[in-house]
C-alpha atoms as a PDB file:
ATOM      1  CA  UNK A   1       0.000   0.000   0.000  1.00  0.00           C
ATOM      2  CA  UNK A   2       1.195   2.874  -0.976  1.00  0.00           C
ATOM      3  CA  UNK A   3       2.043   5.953   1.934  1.00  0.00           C
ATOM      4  CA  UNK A   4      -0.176   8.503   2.342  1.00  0.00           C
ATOM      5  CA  UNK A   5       2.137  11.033   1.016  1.00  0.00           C
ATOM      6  CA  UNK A   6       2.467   9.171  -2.431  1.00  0.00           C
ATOM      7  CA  UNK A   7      -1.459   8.779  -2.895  1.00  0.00           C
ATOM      8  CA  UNK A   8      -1.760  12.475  -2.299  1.00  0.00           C
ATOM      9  CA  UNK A   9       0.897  12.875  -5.114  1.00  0.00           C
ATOM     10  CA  UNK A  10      -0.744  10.465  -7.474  1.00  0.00           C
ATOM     11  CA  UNK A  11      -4.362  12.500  -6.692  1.00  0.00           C
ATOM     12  CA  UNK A  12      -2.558  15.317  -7.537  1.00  0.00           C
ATOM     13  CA  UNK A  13      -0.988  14.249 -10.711  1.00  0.00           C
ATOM     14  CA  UNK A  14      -4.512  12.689 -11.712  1.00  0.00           C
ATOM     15  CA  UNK A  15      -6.322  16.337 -11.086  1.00  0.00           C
ATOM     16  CA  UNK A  16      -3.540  17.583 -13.493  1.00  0.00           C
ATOM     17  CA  UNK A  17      -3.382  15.198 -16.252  1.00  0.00           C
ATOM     18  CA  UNK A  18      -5.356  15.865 -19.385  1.00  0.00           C
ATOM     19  CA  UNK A  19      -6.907  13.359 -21.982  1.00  0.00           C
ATOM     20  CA  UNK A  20      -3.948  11.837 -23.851  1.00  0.00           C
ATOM     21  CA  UNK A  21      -1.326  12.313 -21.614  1.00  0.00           C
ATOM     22  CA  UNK A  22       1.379  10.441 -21.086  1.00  0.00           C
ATOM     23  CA  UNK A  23       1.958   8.981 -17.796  1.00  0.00           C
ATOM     24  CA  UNK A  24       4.735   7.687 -16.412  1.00  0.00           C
ATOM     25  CA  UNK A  25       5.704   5.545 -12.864  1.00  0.00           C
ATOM     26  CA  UNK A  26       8.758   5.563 -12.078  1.00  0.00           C
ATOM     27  CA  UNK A  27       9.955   1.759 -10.396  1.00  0.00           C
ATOM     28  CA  UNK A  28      13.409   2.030  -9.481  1.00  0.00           C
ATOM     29  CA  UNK A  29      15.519   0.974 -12.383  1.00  0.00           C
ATOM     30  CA  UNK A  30      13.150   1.051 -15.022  1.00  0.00           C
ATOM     31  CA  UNK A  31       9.326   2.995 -15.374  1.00  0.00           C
ATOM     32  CA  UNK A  32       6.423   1.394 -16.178  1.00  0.00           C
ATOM     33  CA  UNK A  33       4.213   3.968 -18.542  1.00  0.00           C
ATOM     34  CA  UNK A  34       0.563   4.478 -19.665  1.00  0.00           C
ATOM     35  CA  UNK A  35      -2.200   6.509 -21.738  1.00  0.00           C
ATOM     36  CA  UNK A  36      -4.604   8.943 -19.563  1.00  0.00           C
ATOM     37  CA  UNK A  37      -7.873   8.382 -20.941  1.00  0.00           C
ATOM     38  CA  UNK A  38      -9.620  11.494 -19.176  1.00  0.00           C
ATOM     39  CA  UNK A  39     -11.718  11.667 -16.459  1.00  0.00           C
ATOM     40  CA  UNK A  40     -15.362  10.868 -18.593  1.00  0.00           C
ATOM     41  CA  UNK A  41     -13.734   7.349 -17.836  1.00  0.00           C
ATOM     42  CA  UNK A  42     -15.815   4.401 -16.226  1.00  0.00           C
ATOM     43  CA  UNK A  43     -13.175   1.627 -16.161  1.00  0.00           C
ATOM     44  CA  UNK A  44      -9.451   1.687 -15.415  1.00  0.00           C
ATOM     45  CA  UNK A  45      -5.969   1.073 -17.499  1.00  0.00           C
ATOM     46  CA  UNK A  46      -4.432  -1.735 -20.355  1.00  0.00           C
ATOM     47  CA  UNK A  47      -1.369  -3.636 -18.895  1.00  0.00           C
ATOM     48  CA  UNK A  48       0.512  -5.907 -20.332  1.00  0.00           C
ATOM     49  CA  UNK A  49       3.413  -7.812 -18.404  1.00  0.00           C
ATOM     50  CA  UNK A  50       6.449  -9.560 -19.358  1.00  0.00           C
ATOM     51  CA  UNK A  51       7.073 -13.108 -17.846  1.00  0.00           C
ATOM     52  CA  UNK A  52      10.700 -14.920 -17.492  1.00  0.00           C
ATOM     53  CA  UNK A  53      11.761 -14.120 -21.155  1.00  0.00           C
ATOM     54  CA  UNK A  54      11.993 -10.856 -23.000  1.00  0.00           C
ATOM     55  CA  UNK A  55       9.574 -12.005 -25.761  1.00  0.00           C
ATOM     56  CA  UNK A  56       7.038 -13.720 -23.073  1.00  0.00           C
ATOM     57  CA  UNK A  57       3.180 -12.837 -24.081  1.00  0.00           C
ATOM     58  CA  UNK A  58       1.600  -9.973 -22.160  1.00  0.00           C
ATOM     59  CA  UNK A  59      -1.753  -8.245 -22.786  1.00  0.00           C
ATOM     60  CA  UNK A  60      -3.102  -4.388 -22.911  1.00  0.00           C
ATOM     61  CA  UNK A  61      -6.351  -4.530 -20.699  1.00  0.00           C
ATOM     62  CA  UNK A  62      -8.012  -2.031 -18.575  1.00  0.00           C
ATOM     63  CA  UNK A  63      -6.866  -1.498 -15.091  1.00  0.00           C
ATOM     64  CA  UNK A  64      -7.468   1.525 -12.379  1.00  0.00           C
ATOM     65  CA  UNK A  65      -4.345   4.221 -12.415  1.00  0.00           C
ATOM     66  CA  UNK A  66      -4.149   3.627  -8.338  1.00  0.00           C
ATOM     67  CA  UNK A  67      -3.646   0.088  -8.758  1.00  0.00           C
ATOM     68  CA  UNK A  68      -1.123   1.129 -11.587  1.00  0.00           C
ATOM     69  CA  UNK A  69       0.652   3.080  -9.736  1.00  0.00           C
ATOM     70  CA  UNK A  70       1.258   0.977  -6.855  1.00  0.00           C
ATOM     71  CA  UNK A  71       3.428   2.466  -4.428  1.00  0.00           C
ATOM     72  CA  UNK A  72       5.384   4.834  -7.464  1.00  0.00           C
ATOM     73  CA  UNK A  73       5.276   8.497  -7.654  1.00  0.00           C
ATOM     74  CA  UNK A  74       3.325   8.943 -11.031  1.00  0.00           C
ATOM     75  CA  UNK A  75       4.319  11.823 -13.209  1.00  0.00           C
ATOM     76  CA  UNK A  76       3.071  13.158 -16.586  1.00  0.00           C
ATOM     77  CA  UNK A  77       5.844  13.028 -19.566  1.00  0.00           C
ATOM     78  CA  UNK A  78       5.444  14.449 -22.843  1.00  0.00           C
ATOM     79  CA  UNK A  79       8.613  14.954 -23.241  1.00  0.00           C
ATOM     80  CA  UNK A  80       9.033  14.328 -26.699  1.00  0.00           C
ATOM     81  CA  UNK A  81       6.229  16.430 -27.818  1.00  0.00           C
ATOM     82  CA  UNK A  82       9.174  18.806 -29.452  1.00  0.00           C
ATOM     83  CA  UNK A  83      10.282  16.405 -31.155  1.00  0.00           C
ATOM     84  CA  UNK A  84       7.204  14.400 -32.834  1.00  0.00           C
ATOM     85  CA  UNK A  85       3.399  15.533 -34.375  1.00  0.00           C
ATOM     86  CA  UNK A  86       0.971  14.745 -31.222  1.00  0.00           C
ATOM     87  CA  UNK A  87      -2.497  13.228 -31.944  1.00  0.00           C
ATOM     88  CA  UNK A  88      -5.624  15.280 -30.836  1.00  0.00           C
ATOM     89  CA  UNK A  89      -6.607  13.323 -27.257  1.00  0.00           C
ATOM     90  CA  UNK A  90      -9.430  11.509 -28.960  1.00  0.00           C
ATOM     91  CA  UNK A  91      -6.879  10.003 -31.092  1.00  0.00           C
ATOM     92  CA  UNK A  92      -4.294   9.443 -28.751  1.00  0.00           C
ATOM     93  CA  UNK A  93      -7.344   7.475 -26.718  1.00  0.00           C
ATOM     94  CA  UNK A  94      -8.659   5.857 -29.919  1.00  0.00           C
ATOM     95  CA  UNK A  95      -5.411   4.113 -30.369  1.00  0.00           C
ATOM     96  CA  UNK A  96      -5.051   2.598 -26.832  1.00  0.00           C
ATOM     97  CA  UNK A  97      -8.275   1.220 -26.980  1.00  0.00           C
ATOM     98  CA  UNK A  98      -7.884  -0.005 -30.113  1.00  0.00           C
ATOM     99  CA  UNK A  99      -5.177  -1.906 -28.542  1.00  0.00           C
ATOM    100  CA  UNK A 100      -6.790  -3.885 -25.577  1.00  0.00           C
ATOM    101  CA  UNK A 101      -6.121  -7.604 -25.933  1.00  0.00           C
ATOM    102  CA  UNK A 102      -2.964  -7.321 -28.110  1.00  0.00           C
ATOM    103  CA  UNK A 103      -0.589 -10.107 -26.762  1.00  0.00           C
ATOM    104  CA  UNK A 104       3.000  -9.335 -28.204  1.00  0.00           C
ATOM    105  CA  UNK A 105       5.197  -7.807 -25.717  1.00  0.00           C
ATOM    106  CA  UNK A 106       8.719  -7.688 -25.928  1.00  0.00           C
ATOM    107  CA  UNK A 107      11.005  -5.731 -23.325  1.00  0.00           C
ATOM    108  CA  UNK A 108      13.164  -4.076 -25.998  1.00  0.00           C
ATOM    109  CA  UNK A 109      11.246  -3.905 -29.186  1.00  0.00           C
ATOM    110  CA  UNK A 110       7.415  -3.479 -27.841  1.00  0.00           C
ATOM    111  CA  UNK A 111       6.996  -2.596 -23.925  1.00  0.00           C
ATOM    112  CA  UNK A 112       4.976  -0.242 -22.457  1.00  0.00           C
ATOM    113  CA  UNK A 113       6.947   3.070 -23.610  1.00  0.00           C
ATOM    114  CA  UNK A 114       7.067   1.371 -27.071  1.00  0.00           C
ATOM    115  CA  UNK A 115       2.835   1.310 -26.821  1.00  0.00           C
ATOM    116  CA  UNK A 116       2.288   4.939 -25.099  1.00  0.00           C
ATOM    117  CA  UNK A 117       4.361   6.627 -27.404  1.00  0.00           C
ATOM    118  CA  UNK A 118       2.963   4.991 -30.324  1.00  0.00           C
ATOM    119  CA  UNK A 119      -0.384   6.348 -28.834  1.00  0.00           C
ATOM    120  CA  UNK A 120       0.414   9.766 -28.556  1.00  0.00           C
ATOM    121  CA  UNK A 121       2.793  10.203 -31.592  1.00  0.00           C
ATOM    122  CA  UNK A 122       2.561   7.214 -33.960  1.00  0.00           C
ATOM    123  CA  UNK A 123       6.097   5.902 -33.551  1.00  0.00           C
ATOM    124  CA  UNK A 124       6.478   3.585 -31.264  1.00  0.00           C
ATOM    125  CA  UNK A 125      10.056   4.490 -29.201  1.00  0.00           C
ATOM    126  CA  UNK A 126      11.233   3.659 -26.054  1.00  0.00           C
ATOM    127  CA  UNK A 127      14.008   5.580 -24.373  1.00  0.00           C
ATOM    128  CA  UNK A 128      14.490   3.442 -21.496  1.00  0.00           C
ATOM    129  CA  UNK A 129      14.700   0.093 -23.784  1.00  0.00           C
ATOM    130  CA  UNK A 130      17.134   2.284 -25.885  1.00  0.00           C
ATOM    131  CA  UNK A 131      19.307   2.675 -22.785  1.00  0.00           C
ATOM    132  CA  UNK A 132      19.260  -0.881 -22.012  1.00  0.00           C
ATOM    133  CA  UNK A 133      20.694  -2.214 -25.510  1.00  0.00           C
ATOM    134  CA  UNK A 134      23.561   0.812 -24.484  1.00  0.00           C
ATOM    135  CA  UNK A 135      24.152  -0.973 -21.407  1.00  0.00           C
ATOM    136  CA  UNK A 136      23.836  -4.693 -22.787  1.00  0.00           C
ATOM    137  CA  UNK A 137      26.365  -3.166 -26.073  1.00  0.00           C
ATOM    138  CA  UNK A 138      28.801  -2.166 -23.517  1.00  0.00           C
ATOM    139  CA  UNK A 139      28.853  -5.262 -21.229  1.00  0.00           C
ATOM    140  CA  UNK A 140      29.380  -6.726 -23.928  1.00  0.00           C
ATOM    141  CA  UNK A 141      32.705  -4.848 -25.385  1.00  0.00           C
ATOM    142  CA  UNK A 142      34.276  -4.625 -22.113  1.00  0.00           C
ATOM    143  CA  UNK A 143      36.314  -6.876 -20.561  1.00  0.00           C
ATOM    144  CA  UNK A 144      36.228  -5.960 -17.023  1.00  0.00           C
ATOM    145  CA  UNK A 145      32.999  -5.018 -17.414  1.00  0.00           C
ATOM    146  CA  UNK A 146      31.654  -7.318 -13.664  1.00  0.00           C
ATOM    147  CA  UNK A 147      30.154  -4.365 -12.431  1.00  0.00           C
ATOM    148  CA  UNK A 148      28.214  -2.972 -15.737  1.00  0.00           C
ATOM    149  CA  UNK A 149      27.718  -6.745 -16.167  1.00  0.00           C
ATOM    150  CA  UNK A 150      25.679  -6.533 -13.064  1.00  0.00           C
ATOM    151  CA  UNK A 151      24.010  -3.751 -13.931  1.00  0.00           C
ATOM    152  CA  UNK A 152      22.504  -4.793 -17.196  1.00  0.00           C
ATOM    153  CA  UNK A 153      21.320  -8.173 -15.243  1.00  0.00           C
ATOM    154  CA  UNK A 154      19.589  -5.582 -12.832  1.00  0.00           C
ATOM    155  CA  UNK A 155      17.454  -3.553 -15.481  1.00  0.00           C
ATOM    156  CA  UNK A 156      16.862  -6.733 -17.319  1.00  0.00           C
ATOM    157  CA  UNK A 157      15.182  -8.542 -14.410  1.00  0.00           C
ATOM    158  CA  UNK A 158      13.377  -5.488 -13.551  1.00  0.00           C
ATOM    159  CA  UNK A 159      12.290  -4.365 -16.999  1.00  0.00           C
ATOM    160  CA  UNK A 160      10.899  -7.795 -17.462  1.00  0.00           C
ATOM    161  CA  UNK A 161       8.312  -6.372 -15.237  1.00  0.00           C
ATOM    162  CA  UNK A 162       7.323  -3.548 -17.344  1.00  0.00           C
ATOM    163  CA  UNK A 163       3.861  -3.743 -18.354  1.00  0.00           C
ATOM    164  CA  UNK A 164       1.510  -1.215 -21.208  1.00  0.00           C
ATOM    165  CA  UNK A 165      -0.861   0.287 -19.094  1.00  0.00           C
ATOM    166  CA  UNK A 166      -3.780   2.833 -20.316  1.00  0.00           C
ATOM    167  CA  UNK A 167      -5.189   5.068 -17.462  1.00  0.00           C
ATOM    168  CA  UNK A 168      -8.571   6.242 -17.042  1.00  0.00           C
ATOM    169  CA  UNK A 169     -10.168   7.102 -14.387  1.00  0.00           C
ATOM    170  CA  UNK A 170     -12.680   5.347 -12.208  1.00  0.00           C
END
């Protein structure tokens, strides 16, 4: 359960959001990121979660942005709205939805950053997965590498845990 000071936060970041947003939780070594559907909402967020292996089947379904959140300190992210054409909200919403029941996950090429920005811009980019390969490149050119070796086992085990999540709310 999440402390009281990160639900008022999260209530706070929900109050603030607009319809298309992106939205993103922060978990440590990775972040786990969704759609905001708007507030007209009557059910919850899509989530799809990786199992032992990068390419194992999640799905996009609907699930509430409290239970989302969990115990991180959500935060809105456009942050590459300078960089790419943004679809009106309706859009950005129309594509999520369109989405719910899709079952092919996979941590580097198609994770939940992958789906959001693909929502909200229509190219599907992830700069945390992009960081990753970096990390996994570079363990993999150096030869005392133990430490970035342990590294790259640390955001691989806890990206596998990265799920697609759309947010409305209830």
């Amino acid at each position: 359960m999440p402390s009281s000071d990160t639900h008022r936060h999260n209530q706070n970041v929900l109050y603030n959001l607009t319809k298309g947003d992106l939205v993103e939780f922060p978990r440590g070594t990775y972040s786990h990121w969704g759609i905001y559907a708007g507030p007209m909402a009557v059910s919850g967020a899509a989530h799809a979660k990786a199992g032992g292996s990068r390419q194992t089947k999640g799905e996009i379904r609907d699930e509430d942005f409290f239970a989302v959140a969990e115990d991180s300190k959500a935060m809105k992210n456009n942050q590459l709205d300078h960089k790419y054409r943004v679809y009106t909200p309706d859009e950005i919403v129309r594509r999520a939805m369109s989405e719910i029941g899709r079952t092919d996950y996979d941590l580097f090429t198609n994770n939940c950053e992958h789906f959001a920005t693909w929502c909200r811009y229509g190219i599907a980019i992830s700069l945390q997965a992009m960081k990753g390969a970096e990390v996994v490149e570079t363990a993999d050119t150096v030869t005392t590498g133990f430490t970035v070796f342990a590294g790259v086992v640390g955001f691989v085990a806890a990206a596998a845990g990265i799920g697609v999540t759309l947010l409305k709310l209830l």
